[in-house]
Protein backbone atom coordinates (compact mmCIF):
# COMPACT_ATOMS: atom_id res chain seq x y z
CA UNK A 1 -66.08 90.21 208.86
CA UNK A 2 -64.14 87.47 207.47
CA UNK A 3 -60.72 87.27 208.09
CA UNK A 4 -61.01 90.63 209.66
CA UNK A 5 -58.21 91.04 212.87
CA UNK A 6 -59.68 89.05 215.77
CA UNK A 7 -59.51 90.83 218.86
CA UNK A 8 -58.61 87.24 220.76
CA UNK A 9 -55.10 87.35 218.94
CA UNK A 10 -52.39 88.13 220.72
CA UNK A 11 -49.37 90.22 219.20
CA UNK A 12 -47.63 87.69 218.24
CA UNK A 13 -49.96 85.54 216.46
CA UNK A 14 -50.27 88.75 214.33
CA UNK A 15 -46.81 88.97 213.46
CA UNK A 16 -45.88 85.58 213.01
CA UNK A 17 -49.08 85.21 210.85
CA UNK A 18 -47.49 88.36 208.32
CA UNK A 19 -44.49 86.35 208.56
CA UNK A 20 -45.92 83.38 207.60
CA UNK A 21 -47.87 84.96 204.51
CA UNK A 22 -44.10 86.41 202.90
CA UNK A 23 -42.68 83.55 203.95
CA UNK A 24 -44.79 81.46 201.05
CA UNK A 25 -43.84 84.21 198.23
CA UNK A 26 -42.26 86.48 196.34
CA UNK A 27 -42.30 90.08 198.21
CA UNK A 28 -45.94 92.08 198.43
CA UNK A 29 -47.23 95.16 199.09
CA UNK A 30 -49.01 96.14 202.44
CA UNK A 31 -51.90 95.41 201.57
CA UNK A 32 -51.58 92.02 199.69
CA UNK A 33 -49.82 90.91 203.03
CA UNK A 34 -52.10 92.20 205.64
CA UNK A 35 -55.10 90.79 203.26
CA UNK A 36 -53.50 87.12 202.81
CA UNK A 37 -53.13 87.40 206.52
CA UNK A 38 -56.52 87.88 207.28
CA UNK A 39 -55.60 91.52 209.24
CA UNK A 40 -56.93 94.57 209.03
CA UNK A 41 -54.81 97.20 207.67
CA UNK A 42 -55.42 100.13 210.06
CA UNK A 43 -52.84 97.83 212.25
CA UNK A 44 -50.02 97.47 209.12
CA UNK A 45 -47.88 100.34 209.96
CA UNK A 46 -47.18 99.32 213.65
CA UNK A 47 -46.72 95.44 213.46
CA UNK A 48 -44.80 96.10 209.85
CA UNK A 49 -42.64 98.70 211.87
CA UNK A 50 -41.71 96.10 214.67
CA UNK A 51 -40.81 93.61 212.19
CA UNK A 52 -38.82 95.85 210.15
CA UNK A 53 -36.89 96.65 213.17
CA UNK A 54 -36.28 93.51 214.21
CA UNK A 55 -34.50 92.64 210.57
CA UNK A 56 -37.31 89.81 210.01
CA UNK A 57 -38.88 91.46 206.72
CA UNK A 58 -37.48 94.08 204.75
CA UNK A 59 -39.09 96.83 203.11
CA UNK A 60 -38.10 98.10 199.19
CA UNK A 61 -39.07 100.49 196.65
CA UNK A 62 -39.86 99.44 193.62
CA UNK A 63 -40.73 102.11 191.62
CA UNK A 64 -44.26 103.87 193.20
CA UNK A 65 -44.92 100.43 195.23
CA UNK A 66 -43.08 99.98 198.57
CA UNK A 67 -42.82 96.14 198.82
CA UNK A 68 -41.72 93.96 201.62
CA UNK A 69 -39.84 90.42 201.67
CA UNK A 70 -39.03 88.16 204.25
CA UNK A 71 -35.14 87.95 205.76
CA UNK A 72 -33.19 84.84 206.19
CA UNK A 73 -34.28 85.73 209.95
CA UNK A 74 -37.61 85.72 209.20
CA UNK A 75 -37.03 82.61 207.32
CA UNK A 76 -35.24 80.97 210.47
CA UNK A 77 -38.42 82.60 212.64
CA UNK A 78 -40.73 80.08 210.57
CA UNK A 79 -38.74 76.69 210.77
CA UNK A 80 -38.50 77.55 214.30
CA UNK A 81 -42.07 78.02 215.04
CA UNK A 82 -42.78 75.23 212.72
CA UNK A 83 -45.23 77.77 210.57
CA UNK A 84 -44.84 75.44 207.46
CA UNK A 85 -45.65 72.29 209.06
CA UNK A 86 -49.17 71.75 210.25
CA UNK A 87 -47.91 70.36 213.32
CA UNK A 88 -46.63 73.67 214.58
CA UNK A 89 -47.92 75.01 218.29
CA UNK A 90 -50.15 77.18 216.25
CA UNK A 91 -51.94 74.62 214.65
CA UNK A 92 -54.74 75.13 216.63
CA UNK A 93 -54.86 78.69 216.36
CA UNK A 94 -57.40 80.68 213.52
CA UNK A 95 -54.42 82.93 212.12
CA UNK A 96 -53.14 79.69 210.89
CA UNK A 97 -55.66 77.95 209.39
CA UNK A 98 -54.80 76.58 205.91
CA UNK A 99 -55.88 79.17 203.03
């Protein structure tokens, strides 16, 4: 399946990749994440969960849609793990792969 979760990713390719994906835009819904991440979304709630937990994304309600966003710590996750530069140390990596 293409860009279905690869079982060769670890954790934290996973959430740095959903990071990465709200990190480009305006907020999104689960599922517009977790697609434009290339995930499967049987795995949202737990790696949405973490994130939430650690104050990296955020989660809102807007009106029957719960939408999520990216925190200024999430922001400060990406420019540390160089996820908008194609030089980062998961260039090499499949999650990352330009889209």
């Amino acid at each position: 399946m293409k860009g279905a979760y690869n079982l060769g990713q670890s954790k934290m390719e996973i959430y740095l990749a959903v990071i990465k994906v709200l990190d480009r835009g305006d907020s999104m819904t689960q599922q517009q994440i977790m697609r434009k991440a290339g995930l499967n979304l049987h795995l949202s709630p737990e790696f949405f969960n973490f994130l939430i937990g650690l104050e990296v994304i955020c989660e809102k309600t807007i009106g029957p849609k719960v939408e999520y966003f990216i925190t200024k710590k999430g922001h400060m996750l990406c420019d540390y793990f160089g996820l908008n530069n194609d030089n980062s140390i998961f260039s090499r990596t499949k999650v990352f792969r330009s889209r």
